[in-house]
Protein backbone atom coordinates (compact mmCIF):
# COMPACT_ATOMS: atom_id res chain seq x y z
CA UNK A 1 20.43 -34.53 -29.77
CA UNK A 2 17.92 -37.27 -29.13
CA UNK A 3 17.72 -36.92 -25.86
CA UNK A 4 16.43 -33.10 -26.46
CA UNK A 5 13.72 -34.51 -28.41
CA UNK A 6 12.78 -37.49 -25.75
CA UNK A 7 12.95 -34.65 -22.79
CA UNK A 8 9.46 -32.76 -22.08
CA UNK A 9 9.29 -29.16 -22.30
CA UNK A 10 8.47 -27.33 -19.71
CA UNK A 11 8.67 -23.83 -21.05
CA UNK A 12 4.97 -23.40 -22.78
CA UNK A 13 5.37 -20.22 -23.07
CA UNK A 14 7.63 -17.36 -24.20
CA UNK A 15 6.54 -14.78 -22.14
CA UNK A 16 2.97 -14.20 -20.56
CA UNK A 17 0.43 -12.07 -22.79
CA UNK A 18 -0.93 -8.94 -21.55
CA UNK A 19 -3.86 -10.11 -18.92
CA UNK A 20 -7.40 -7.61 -19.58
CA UNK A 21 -8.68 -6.12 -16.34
CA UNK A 22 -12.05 -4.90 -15.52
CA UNK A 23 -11.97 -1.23 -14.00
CA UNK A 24 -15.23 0.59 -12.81
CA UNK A 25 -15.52 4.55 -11.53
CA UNK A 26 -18.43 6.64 -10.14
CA UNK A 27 -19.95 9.64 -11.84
CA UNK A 28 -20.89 12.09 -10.06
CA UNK A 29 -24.34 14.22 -10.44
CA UNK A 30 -22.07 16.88 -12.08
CA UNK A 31 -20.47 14.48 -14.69
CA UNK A 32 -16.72 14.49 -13.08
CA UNK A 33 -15.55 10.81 -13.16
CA UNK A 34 -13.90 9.48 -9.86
CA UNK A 35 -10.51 7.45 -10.61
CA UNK A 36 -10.66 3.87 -11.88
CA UNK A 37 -10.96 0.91 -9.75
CA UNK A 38 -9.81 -2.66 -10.17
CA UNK A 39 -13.49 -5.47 -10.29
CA UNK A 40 -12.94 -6.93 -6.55
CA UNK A 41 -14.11 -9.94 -8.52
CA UNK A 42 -10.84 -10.62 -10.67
CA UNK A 43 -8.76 -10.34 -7.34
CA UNK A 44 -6.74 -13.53 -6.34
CA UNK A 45 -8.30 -15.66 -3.83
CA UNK A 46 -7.01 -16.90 -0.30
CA UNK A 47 -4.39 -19.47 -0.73
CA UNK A 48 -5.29 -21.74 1.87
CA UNK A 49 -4.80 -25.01 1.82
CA UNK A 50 -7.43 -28.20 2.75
CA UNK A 51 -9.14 -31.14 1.00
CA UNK A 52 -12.17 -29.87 1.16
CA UNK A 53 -10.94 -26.54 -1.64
CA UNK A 54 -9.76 -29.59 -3.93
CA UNK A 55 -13.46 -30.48 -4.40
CA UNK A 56 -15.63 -27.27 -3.37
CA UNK A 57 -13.43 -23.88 -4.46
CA UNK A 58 -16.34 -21.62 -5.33
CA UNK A 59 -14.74 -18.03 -5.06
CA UNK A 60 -11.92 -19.31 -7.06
CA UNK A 61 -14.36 -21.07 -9.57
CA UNK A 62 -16.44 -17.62 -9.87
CA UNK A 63 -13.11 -15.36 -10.08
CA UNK A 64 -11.73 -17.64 -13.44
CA UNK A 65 -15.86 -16.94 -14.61
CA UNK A 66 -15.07 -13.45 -14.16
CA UNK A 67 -12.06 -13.38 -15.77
CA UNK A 68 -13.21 -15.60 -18.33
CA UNK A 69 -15.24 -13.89 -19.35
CA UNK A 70 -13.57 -10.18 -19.60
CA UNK A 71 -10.55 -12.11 -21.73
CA UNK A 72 -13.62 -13.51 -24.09
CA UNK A 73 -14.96 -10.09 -24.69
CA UNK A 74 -11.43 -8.56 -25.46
CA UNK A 75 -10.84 -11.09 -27.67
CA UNK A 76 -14.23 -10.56 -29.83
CA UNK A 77 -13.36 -6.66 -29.74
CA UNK A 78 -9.99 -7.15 -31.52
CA UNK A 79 -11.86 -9.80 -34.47
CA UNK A 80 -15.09 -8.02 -34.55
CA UNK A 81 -16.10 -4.68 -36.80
CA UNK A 82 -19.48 -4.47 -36.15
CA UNK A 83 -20.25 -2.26 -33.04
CA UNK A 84 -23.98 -2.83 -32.92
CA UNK A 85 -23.09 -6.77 -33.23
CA UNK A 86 -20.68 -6.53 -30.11
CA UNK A 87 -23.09 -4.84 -28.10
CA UNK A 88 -25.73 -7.47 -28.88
CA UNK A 89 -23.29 -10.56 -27.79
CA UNK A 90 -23.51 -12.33 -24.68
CA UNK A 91 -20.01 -11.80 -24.15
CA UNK A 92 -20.83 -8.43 -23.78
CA UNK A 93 -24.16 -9.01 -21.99
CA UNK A 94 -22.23 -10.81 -19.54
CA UNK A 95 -19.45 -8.66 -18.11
CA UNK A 96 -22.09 -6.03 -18.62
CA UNK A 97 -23.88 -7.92 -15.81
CA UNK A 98 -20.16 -8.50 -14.24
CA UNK A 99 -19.81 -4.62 -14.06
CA UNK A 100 -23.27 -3.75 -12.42
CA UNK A 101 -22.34 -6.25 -9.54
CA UNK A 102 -18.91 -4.97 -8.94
CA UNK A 103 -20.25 -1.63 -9.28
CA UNK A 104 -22.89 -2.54 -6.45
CA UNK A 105 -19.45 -4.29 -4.44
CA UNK A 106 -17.44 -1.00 -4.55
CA UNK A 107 -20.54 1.18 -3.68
CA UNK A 108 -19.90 3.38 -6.93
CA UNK A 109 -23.80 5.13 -6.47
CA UNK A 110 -26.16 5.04 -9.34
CA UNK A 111 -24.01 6.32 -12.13
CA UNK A 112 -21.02 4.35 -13.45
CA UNK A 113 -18.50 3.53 -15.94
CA UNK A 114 -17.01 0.39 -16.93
CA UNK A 115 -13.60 0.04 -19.44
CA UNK A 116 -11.56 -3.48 -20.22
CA UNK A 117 -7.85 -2.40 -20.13
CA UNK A 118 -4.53 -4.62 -21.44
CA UNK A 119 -2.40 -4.27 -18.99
CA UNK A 120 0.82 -6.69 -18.67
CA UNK A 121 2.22 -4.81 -14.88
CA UNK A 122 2.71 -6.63 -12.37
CA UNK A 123 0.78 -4.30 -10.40
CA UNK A 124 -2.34 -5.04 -12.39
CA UNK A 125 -4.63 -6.56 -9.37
CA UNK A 126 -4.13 -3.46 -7.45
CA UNK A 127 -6.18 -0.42 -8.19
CA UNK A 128 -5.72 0.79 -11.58
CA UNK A 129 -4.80 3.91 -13.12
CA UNK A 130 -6.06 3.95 -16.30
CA UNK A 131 -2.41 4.16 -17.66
CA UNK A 132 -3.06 0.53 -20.12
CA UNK A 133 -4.06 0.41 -23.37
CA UNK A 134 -8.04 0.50 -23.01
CA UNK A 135 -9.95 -2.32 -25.31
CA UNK A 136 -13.60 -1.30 -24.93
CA UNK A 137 -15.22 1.16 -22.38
CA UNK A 138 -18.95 1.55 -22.29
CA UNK A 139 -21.46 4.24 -21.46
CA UNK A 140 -22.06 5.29 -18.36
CA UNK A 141 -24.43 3.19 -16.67
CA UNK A 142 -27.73 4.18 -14.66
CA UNK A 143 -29.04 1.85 -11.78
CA UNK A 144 -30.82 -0.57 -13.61
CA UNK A 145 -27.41 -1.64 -14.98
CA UNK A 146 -27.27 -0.41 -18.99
CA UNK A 147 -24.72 0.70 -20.90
């Protein structure tokens, strides 16, 4: 019995919570919506291995941003009421921003759609479906990158 309590842990966690993805789509000029896509920039990165990626590891480093900052805004969805004040925040300013470069990535044209989706599949880097429970999606968006 005192050896259980002297013994570490390892298991942190019961299971692991739903992860929120980033999708995009095009709009066409006659309003149809093109299927949703998975943000290129919440993809895994190459696992190689060398000394150098224990110091310099930028694409990994800019992927956790990414998805960072999508888990942040889910979060402030689920604890905020205020619609006007969520569309004001800077979490939402910044995967705003995160969505107009992925949307200029996947060559989606001038009209877009974001949407932050729960989904706990193990499939979820792949190409979405729109099949998760959807947290926030936003406006379509012109060129100049609004919502």
């Amino acid at each position: 019995m005192l050896l259980g309590a002297l013994a570490p842990s390892w298991r942190l966690f019961d299971e692991p919570d739903a992860t929120p993805l980033l999708q995009l789509r095009a709009i066409a000029d006659d309003d149809t919506a093109g299927p949703w896509r998975a943000a290129p920039a919440m993809a895994p990165t190459a696992r190689t291995r060398s000394w150098l990626r224990l110091l310099v590891n930028d694409a990994e480093t800019m992927r956790l941003a990414a998805c960072s900052s999508v888990d942040r805004l889910a979060a402030e969805v689920n604890a905020c009421d205020d619609t006007d004040a969520l569309t004001a925040s800077t979490s939402w300013a910044l995967v705003e921003r995160l969505a107009a470069q992925e949307a200029r990535a996947l060559g989606l044209g001038p009209r877009w759609q974001w949407q932050i989706v729960v989904d706990n599949r193990a499939s979820a880097t792949v190409d979405g479906d729109g099949d998760g429970d959807v947290v926030v999606r936003a406006a379509v968006a012109g060129a100049g990158g609004g919502a």
